[in-house]
C-alpha atoms as a PDB file:
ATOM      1  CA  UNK A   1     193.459-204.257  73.543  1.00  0.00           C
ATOM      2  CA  UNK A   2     193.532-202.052  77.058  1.00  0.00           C
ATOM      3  CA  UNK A   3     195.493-199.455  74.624  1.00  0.00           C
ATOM      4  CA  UNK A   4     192.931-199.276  72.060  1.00  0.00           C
ATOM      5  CA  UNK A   5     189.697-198.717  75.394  1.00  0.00           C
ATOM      6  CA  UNK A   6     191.911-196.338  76.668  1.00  0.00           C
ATOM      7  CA  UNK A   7     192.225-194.227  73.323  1.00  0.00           C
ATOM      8  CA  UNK A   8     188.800-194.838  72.690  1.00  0.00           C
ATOM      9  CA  UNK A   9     187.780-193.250  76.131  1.00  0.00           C
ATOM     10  CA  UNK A  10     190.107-190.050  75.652  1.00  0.00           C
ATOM     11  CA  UNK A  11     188.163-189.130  72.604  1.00  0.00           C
ATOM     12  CA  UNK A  12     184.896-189.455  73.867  1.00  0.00           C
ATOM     13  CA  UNK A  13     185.799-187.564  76.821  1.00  0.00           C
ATOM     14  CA  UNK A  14     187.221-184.784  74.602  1.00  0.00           C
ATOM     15  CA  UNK A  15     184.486-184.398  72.543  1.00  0.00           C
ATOM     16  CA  UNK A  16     182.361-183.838  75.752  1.00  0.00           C
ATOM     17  CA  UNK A  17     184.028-181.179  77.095  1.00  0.00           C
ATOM     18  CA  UNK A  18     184.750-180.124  73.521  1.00  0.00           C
ATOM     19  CA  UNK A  19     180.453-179.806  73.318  1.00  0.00           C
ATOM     20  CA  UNK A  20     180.199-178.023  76.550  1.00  0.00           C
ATOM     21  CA  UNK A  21     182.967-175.681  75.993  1.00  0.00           C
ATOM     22  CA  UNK A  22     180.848-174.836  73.135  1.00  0.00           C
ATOM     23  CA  UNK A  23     177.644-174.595  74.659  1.00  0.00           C
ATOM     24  CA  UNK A  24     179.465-172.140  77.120  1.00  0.00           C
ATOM     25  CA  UNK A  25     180.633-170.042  74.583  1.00  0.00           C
ATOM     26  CA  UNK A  26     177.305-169.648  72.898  1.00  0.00           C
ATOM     27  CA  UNK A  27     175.203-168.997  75.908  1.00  0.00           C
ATOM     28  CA  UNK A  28     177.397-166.459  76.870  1.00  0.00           C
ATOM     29  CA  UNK A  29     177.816-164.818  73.503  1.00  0.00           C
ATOM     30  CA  UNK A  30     173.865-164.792  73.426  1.00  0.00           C
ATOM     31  CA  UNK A  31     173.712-162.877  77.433  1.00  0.00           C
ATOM     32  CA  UNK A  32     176.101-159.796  76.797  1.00  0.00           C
ATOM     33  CA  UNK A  33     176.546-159.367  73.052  1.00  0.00           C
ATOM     34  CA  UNK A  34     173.847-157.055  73.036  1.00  0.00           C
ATOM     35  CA  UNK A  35     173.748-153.876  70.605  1.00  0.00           C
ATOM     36  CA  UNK A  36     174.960-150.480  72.517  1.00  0.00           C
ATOM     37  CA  UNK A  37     174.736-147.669  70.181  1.00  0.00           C
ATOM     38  CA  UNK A  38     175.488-143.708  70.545  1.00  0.00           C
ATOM     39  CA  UNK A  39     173.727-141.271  68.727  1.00  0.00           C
ATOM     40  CA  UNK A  40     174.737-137.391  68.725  1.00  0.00           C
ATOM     41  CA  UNK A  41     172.474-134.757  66.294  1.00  0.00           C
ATOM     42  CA  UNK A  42     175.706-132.907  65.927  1.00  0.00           C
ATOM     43  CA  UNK A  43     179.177-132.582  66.652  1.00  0.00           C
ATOM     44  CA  UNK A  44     179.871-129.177  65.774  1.00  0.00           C
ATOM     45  CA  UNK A  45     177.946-126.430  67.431  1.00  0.00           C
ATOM     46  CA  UNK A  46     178.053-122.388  68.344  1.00  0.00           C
ATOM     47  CA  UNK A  47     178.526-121.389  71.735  1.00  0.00           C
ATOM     48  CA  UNK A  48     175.358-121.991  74.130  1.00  0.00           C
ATOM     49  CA  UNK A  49     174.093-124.155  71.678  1.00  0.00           C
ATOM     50  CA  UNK A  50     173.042-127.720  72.611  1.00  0.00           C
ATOM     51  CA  UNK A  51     173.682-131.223  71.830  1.00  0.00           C
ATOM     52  CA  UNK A  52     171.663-134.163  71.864  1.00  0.00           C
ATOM     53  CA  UNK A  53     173.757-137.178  73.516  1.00  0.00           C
ATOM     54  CA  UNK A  54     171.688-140.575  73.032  1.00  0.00           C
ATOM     55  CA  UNK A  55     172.863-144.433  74.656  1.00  0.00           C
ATOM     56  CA  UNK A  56     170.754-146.900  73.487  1.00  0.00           C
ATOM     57  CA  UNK A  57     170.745-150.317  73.989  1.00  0.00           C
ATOM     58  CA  UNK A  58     168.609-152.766  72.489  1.00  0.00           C
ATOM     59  CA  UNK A  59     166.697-154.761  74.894  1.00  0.00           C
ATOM     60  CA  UNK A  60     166.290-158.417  73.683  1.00  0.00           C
ATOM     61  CA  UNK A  61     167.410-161.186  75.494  1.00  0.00           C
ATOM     62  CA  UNK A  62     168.415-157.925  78.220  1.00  0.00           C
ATOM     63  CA  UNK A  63     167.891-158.495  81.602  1.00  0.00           C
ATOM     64  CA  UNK A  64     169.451-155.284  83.543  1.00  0.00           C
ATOM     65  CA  UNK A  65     170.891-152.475  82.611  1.00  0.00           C
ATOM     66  CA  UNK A  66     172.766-149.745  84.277  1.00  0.00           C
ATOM     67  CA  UNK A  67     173.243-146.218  82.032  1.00  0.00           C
ATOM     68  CA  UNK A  68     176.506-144.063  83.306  1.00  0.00           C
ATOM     69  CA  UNK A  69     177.116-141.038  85.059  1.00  0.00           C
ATOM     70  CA  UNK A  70     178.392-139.287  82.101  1.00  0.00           C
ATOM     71  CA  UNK A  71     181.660-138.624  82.083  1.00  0.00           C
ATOM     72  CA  UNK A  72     182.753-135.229  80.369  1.00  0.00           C
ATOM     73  CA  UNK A  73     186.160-133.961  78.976  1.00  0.00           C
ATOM     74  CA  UNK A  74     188.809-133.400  81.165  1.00  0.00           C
ATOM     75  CA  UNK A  75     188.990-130.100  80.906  1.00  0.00           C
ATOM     76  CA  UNK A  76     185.705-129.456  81.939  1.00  0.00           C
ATOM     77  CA  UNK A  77     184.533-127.149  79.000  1.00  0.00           C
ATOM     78  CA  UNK A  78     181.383-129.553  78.322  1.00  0.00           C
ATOM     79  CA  UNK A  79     178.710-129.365  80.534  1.00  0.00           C
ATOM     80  CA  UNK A  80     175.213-131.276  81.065  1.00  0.00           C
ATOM     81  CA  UNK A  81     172.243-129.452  80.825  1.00  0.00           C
ATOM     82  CA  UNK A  82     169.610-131.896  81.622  1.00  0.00           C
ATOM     83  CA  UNK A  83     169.930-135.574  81.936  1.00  0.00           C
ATOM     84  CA  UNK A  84     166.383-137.145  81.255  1.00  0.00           C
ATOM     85  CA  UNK A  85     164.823-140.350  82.930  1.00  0.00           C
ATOM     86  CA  UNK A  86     165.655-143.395  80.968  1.00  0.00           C
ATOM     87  CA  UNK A  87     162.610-144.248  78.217  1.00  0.00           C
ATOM     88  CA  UNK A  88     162.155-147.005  75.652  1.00  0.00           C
ATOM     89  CA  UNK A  89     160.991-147.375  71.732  1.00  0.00           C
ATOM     90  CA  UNK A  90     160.046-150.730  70.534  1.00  0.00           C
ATOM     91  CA  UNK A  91     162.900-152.873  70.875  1.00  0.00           C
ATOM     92  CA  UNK A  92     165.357-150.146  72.840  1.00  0.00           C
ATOM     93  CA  UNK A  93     166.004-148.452  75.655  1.00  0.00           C
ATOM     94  CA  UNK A  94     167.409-144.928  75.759  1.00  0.00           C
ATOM     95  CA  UNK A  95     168.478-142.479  77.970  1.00  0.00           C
ATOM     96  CA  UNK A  96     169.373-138.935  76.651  1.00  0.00           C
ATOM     97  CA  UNK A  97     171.567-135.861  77.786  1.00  0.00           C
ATOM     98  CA  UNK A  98     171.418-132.220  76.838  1.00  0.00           C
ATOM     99  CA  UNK A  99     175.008-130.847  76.503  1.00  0.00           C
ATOM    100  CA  UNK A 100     176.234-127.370  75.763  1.00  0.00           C
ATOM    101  CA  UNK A 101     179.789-125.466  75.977  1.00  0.00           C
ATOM    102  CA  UNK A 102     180.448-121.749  76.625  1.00  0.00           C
ATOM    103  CA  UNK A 103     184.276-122.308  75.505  1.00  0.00           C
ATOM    104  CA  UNK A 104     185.132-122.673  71.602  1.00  0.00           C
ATOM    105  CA  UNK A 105     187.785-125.019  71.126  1.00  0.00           C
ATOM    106  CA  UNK A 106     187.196-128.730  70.238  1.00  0.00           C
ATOM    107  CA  UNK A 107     186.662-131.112  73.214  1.00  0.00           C
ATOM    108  CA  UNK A 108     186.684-134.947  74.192  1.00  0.00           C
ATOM    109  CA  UNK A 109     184.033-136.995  75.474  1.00  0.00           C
ATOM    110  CA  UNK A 110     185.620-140.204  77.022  1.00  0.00           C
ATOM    111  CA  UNK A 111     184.311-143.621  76.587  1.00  0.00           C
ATOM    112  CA  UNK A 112     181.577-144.666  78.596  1.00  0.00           C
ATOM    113  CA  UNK A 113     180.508-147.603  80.476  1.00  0.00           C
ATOM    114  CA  UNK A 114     177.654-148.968  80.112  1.00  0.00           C
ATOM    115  CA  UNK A 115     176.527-152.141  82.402  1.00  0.00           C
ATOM    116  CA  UNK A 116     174.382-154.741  80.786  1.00  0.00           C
ATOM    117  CA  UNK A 117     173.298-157.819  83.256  1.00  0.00           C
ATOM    118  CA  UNK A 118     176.819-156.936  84.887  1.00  0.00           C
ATOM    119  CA  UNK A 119     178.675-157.006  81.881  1.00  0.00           C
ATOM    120  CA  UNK A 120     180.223-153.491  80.804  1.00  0.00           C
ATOM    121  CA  UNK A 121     180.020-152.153  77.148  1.00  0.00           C
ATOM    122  CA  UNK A 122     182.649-149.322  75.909  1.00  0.00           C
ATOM    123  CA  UNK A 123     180.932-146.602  74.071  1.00  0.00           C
ATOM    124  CA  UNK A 124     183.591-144.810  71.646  1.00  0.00           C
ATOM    125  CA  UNK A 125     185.074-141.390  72.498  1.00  0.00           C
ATOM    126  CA  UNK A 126     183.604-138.546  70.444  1.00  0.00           C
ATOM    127  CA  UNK A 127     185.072-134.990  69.662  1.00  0.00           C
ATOM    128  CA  UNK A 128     182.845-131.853  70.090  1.00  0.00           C
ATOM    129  CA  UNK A 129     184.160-128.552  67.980  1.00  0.00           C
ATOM    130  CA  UNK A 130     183.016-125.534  70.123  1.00  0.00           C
ATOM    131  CA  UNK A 131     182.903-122.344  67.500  1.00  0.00           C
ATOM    132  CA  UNK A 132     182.426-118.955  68.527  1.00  0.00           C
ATOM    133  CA  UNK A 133     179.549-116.638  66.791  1.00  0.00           C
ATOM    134  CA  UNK A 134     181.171-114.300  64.004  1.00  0.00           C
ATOM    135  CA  UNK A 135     180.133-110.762  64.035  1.00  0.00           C
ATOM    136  CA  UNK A 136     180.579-108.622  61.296  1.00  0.00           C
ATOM    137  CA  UNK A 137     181.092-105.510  62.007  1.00  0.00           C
ATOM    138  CA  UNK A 138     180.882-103.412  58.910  1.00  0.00           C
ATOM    139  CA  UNK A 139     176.992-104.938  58.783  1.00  0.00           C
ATOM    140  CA  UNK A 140     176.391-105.015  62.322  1.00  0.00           C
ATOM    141  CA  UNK A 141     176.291-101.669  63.951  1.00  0.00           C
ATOM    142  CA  UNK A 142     178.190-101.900  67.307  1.00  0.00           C
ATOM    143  CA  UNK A 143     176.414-100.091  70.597  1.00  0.00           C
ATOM    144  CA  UNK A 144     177.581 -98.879  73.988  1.00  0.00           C
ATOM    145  CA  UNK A 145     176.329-101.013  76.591  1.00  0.00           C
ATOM    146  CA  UNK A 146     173.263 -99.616  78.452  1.00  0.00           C
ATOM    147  CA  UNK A 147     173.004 -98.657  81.740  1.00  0.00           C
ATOM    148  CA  UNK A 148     170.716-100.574  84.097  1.00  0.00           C
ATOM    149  CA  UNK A 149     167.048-100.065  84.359  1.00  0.00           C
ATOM    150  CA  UNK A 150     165.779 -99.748  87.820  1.00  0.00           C
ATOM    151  CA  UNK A 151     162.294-101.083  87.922  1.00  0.00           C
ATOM    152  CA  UNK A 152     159.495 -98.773  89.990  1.00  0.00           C
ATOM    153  CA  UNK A 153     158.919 -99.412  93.597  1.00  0.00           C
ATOM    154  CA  UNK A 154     155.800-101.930  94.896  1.00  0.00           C
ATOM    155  CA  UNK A 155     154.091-101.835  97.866  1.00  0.00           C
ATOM    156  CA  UNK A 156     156.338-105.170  98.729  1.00  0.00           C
ATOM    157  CA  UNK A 157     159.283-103.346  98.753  1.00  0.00           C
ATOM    158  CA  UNK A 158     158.685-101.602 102.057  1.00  0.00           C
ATOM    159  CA  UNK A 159     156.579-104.393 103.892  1.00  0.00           C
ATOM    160  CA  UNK A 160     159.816-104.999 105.888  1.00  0.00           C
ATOM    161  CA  UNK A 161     160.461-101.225 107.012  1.00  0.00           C
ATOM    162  CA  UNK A 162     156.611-101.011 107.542  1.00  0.00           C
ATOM    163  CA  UNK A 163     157.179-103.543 110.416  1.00  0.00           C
ATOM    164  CA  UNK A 164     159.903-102.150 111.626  1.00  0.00           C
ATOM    165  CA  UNK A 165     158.216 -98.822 111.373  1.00  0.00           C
ATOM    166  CA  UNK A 166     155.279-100.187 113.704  1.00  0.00           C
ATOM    167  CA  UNK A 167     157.340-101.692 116.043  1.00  0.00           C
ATOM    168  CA  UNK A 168     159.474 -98.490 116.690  1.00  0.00           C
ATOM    169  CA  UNK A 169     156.153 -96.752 117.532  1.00  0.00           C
ATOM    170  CA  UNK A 170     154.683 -99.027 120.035  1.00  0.00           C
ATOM    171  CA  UNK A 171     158.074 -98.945 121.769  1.00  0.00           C
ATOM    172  CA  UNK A 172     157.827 -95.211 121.640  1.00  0.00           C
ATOM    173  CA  UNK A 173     154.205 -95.305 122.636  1.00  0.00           C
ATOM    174  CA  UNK A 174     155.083 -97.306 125.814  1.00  0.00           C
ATOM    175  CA  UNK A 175     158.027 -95.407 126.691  1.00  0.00           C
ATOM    176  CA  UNK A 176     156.049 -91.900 126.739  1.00  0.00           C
ATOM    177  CA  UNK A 177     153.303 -93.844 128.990  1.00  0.00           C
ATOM    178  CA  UNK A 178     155.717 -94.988 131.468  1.00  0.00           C
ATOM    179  CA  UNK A 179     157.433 -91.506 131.669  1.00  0.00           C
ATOM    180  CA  UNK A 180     154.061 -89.832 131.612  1.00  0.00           C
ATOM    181  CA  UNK A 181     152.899 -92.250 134.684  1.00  0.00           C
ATOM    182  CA  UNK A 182     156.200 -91.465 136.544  1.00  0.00           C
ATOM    183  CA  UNK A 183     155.400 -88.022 136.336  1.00  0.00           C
ATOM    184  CA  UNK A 184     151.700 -87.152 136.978  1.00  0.00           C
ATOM    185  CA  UNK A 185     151.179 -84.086 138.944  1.00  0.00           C
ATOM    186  CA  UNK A 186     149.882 -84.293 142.336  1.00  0.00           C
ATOM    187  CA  UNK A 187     147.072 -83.300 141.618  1.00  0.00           C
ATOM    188  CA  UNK A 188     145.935 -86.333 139.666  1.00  0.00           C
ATOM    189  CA  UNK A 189     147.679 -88.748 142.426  1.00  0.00           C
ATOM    190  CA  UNK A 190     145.459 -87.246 145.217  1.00  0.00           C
ATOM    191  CA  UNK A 191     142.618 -88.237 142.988  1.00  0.00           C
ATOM    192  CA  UNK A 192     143.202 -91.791 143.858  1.00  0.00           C
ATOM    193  CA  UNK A 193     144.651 -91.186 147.672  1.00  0.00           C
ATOM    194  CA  UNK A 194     146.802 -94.048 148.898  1.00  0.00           C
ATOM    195  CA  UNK A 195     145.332 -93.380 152.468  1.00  0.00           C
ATOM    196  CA  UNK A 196     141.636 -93.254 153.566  1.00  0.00           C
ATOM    197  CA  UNK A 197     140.229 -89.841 153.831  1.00  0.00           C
ATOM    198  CA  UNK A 198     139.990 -89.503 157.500  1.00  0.00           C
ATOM    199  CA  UNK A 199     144.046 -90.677 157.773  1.00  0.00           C
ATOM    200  CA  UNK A 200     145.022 -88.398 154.317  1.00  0.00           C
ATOM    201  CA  UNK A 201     143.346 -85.091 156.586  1.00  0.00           C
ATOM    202  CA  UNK A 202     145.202 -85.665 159.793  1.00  0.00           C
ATOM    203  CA  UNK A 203     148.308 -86.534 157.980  1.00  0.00           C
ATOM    204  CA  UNK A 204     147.618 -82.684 156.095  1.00  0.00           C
ATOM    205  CA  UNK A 205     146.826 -81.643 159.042  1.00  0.00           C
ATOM    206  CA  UNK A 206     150.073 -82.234 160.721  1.00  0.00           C
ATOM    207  CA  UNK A 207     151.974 -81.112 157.642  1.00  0.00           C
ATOM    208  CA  UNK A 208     150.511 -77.987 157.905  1.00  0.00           C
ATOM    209  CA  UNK A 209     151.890 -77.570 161.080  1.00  0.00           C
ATOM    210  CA  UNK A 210     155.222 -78.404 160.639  1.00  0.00           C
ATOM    211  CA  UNK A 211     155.184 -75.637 157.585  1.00  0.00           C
ATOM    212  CA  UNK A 212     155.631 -72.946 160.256  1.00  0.00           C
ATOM    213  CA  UNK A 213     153.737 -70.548 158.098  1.00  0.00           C
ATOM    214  CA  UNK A 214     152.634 -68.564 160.902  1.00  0.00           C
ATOM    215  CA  UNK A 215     155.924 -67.966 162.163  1.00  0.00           C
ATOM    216  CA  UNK A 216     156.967 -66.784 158.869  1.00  0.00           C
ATOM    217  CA  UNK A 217     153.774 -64.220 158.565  1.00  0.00           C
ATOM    218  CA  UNK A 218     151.893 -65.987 156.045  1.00  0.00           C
ATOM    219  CA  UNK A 219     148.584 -66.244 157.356  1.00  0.00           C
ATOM    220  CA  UNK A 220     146.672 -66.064 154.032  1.00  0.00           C
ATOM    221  CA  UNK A 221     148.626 -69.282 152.870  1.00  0.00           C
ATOM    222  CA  UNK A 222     148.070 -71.054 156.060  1.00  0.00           C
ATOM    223  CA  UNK A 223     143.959 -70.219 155.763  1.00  0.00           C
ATOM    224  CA  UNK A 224     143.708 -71.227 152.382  1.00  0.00           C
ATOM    225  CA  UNK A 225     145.574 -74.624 153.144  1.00  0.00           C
ATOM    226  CA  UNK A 226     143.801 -75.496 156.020  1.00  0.00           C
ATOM    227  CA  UNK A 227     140.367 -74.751 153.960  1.00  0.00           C
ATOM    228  CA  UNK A 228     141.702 -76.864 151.424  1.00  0.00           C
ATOM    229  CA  UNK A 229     142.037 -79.945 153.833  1.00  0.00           C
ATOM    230  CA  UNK A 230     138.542 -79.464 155.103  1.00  0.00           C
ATOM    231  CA  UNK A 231     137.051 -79.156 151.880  1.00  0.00           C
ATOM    232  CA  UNK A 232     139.263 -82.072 150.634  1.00  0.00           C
ATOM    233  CA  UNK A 233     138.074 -84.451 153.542  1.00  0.00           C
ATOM    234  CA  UNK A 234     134.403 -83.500 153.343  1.00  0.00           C
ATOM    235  CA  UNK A 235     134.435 -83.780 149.802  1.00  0.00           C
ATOM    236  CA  UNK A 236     136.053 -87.029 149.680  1.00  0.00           C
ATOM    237  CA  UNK A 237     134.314 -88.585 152.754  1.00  0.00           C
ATOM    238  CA  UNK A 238     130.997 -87.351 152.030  1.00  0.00           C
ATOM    239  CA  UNK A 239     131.007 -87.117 148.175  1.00  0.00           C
ATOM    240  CA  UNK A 240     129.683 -83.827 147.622  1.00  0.00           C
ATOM    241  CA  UNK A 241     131.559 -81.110 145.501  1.00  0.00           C
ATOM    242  CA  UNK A 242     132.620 -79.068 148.239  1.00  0.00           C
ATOM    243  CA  UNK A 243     136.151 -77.612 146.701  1.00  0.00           C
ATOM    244  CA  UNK A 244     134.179 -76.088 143.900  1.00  0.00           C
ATOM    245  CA  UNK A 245     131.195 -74.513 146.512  1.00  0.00           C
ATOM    246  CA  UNK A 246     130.706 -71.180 147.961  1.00  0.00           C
ATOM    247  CA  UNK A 247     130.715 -71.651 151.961  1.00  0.00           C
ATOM    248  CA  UNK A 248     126.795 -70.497 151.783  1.00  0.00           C
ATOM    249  CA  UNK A 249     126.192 -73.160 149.296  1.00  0.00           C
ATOM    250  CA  UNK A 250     128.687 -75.964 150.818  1.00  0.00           C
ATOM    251  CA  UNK A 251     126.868 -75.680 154.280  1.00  0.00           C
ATOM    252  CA  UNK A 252     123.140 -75.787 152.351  1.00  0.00           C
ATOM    253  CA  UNK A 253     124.381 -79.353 150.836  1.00  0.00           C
ATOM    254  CA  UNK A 254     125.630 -80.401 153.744  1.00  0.00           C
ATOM    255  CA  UNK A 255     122.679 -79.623 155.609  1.00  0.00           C
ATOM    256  CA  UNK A 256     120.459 -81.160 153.634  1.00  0.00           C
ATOM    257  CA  UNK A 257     122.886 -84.516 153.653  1.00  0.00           C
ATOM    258  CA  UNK A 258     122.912 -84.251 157.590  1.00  0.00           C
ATOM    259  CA  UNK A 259     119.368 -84.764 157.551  1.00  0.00           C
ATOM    260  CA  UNK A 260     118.829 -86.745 154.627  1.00  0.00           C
ATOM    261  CA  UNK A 261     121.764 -89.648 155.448  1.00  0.00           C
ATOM    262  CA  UNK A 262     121.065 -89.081 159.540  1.00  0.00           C
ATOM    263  CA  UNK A 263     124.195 -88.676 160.010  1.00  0.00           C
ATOM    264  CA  UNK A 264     123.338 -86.422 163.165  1.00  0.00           C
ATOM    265  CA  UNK A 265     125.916 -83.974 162.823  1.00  0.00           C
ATOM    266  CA  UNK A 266     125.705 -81.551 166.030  1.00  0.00           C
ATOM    267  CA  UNK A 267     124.221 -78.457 165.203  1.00  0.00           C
ATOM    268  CA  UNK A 268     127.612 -76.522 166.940  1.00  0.00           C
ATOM    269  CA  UNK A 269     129.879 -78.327 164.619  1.00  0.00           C
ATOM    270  CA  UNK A 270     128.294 -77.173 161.311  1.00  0.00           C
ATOM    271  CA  UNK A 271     128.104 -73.584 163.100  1.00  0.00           C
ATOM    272  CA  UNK A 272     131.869 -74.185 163.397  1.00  0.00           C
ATOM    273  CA  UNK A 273     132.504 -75.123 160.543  1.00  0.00           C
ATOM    274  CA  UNK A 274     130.614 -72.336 158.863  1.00  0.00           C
ATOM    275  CA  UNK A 275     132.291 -69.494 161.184  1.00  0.00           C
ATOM    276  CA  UNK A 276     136.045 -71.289 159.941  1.00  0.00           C
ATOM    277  CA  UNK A 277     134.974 -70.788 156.134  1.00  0.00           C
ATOM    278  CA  UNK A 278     133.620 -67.664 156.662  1.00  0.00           C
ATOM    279  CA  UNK A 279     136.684 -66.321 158.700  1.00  0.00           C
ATOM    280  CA  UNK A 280     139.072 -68.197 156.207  1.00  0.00           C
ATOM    281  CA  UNK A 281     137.262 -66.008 153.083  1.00  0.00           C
ATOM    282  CA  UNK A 282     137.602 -62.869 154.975  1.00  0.00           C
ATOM    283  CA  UNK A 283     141.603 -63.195 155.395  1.00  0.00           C
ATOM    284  CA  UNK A 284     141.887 -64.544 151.651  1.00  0.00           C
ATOM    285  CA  UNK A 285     139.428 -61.997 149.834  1.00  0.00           C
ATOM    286  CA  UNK A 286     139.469 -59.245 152.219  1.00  0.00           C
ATOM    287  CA  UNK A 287     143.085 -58.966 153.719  1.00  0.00           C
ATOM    288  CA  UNK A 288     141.834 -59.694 157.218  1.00  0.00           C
ATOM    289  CA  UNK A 289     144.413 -60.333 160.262  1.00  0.00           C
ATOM    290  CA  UNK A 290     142.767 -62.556 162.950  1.00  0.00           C
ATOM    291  CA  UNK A 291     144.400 -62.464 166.273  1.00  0.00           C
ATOM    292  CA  UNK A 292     147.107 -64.989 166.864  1.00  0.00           C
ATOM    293  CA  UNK A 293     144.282 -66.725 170.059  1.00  0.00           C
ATOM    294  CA  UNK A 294     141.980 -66.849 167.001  1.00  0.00           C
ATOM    295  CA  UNK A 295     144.107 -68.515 164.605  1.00  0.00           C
ATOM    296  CA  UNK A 296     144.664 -71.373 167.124  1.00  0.00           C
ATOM    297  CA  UNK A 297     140.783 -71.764 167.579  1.00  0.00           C
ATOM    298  CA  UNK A 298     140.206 -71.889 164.301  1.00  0.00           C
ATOM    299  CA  UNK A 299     143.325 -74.891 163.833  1.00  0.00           C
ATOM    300  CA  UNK A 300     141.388 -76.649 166.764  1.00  0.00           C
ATOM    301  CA  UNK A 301     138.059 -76.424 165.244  1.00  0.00           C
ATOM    302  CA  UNK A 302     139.431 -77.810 162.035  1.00  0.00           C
ATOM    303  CA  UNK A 303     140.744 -80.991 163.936  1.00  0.00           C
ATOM    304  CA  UNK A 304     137.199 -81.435 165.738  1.00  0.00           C
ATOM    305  CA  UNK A 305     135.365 -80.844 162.575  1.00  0.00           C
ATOM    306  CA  UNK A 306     137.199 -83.569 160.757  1.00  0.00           C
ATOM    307  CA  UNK A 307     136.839 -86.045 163.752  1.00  0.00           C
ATOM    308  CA  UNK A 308     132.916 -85.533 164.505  1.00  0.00           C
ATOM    309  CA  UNK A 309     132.103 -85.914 160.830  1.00  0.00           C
ATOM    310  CA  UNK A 310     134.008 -89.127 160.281  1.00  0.00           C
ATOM    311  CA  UNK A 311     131.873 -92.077 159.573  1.00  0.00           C
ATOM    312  CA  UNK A 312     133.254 -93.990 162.557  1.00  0.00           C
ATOM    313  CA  UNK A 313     133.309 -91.105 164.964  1.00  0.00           C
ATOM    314  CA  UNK A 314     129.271 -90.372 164.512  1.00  0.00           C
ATOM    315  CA  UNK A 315     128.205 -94.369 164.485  1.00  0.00           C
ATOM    316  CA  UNK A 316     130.646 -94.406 168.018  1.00  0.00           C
ATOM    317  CA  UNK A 317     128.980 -91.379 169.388  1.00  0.00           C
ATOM    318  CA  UNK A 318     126.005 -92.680 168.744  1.00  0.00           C
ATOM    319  CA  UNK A 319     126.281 -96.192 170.347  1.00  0.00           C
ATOM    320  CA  UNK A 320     127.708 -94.339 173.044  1.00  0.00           C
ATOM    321  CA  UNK A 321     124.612 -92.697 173.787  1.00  0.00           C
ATOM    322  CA  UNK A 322     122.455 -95.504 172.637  1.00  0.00           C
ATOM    323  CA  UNK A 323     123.970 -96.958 175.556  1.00  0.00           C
ATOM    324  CA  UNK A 324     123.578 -94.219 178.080  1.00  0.00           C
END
C-alpha cells in the first residue's frame, strides 16, 4: 500500500516539472526567436560602386535591440560609406549601410551579431565580387593626361601678405621717426631750449669765450656770434622777431614794447645796445677792425644788456627804488 502512494506521488511530481519544463521552453522560444533578416541589392558590383547592406529585425514581442558595428572582410578591401540611424517600417526595424570597394577581387563579409533583449542572432556571411571597369580600346580613344589648371588669383589670395605688408611699414615708419628725432639739427632743438632764456644767453655767453676767436683773428665770427646771442635772448625773452630785423627796425619794436609793457628799460641801455648792433654790422658788412679796448666794451655791454632786460632784473631794480 505505502509502495503504490509512493509511485503514485513520483508521477505526479514528474508531470509537474514535466509542465513547467514546458512552459519554460515556450516562453523562451516566444522572447528570442525573433526574425533577423539581411538584405543586400547586389552582390556583384564595379569598382566605386555601392552596396546597399540592410539588418532587419522584426519587432513583435521585441523588447531591445542592439544593431552591430559592422564587421568587414579581413582584408580590409570593403569599406563603409555611410552608416544611417536605425529606422522602422510597419512591423520592422532596420538599420542600413552604404558599402563600396576600390579593389576587384571577391571579398567576405563575416557574420554578424546582432543582440535582441540580450540574446545574440548570427547573420550569415556573404561574398562581394569586386570587378574592374573594361575599357576598350579600339572604341575608346586613349588621351595623355592633362596638365593642371591653375585657377586666376582673388583678392583673398594676398589678404595675408597685405598684413604683413602693413605691418612692415609701420615698423619702417617708426624706425625713420626715431632716427629722424635722434638727429634733428640744432637748429630745431634750440627752438624748444632746455634752459630758460636768461640761463641759455649766459651759458652762450661763456661759450663764446672759451672759443678764443679773438686770439685766433676772427673778429667777424666772434661779432656775428655774439649778435646772435643778443638777438636770440631778446627774441626769446621778449617775443619779438628780432633775428629776422634790421638793427633800425629791432630798436623801433623794442621801443615801442619798452613803453607799451613798462618795462622801463634805461634809456643808456637801448643806446648800448643800438651802438653794439650798429658796430657789429660795420665789422660783418663793411670789413671794419675795432680796437682790441673796443671789442672788450662791446663783450661787457652785451653781458649788461642781457642782465638789465631780464624780467627779474627790471621788477628787482624797480623794488629797489620803490624802496629808496
Amino acid at each position: 500500500m505505502i509502495k503504490k502512494q509512493t509511485h503514485i506521488n513520483s508521477n505526479i511530481f514528474s508531470k509537474s516539472l514535466f509542465f513547467w519544463l514546458l512552459v519554460f521552453v515556450f516562453t523562451t522560444g516566444f522572447k528570442t526567436n525573433a526574425q533577423v533578416d539581411l538584405k543586400l541589392d547586389t552582390t556583384k558590383i564595379r569598382i566605386g560602386e555601392q552596396i546597399e547592406y540592410i539588418i532587419s529585425v522584426d519587432k513583435e514581442g521585441v523588447d531591445d535591440i542592439a544593431f552591430p558595428k559592422l564587421q568587414l572582410d579581413s582584408l580590409k578591401k570593403i569599406e563603409v560609406v555611410k552608416s544611417f540611424d536605425i529606422d522602422s517600417v510597419k512591423n520592422s526595424i532596420f538599420k542600413k549601410y552604404l558599402l563600396t570597394s576600390f579593389d576587384s577581387g571577391r571579398y567576405m563579409i563575416p557574420k554578424q551579431s546582432v543582440l535582441i533583449d540580450n540574446v545574440a542572432h548570427q547573420i550569415d556571411s556573404v561574398f562581394i565580387d569586386v570587378s574592374t571597369v573594361a575599357v576598350d580600346t579600339t572604341k575608346q580613344k586613349l588621351y595623355p593626361i592633362k596638365p593642371i589648371v591653375k585657377e586666376p588669383y582673388t583678392f583673398d589670395d594676398f589678404k595675408i601678405y597685405l598684413w604683413w605688408l602693413l605691418g612692415i611699414l609701420l615698423l619702417a615708419a617708426l624706425i625713420w621717426y626715431l632716427i629722424r628725432r635722434s638727429k634733428r639739427s640744432p637748429e630745431e632743438k634750440e627752438k624748444v631750449p632746455a634752459i630758460p632764456p636768461f640761463e641759455l644767453a649766459k651759458k652762450r655767453l661763456k661759450e663764446l669765450d672759451d672759443k678764443h676767436l679773438l686770439e685766433k683773428s676772427r673778429v667777424k665770427q666772434y661779432y656775428v656770434e655774439l649778435t646772435d646771442i643778443v638777438r636770440n635772448f631778446i627774441e626769446s625773452e621778449m617775443h619779438i622777431p628780432a633775428l629776422e630785423s634790421t638793427t633800425d627796425e629791432l630798436m623801433e619794436t623794442i621801443a615801442d614794447f619798452n613803453q607799451n609793457s613798462h618795462l622801463d628799460i634805461p634809456k643808456d641801455t637801448l643806446q648800448k645796445l643800438k651802438s653794439l648792433l650798429q658796430d657789429a654790422d660795420l665789422v660783418k658788412f663793411a670789413k671794419s677792425k675795432p680796437l682790441p679796448n673796443e671789442i672788450d666794451l662791446h663783450r661787457q655791454d652785451a653781458e649788461n644788456i642781457i642782465d638789465i632786460m631780464h624780467p627779474k632784473a627790471v621788477n628787482k631794480e624797480k623794488r629797489e627804488e620803490d624802496g629808496q
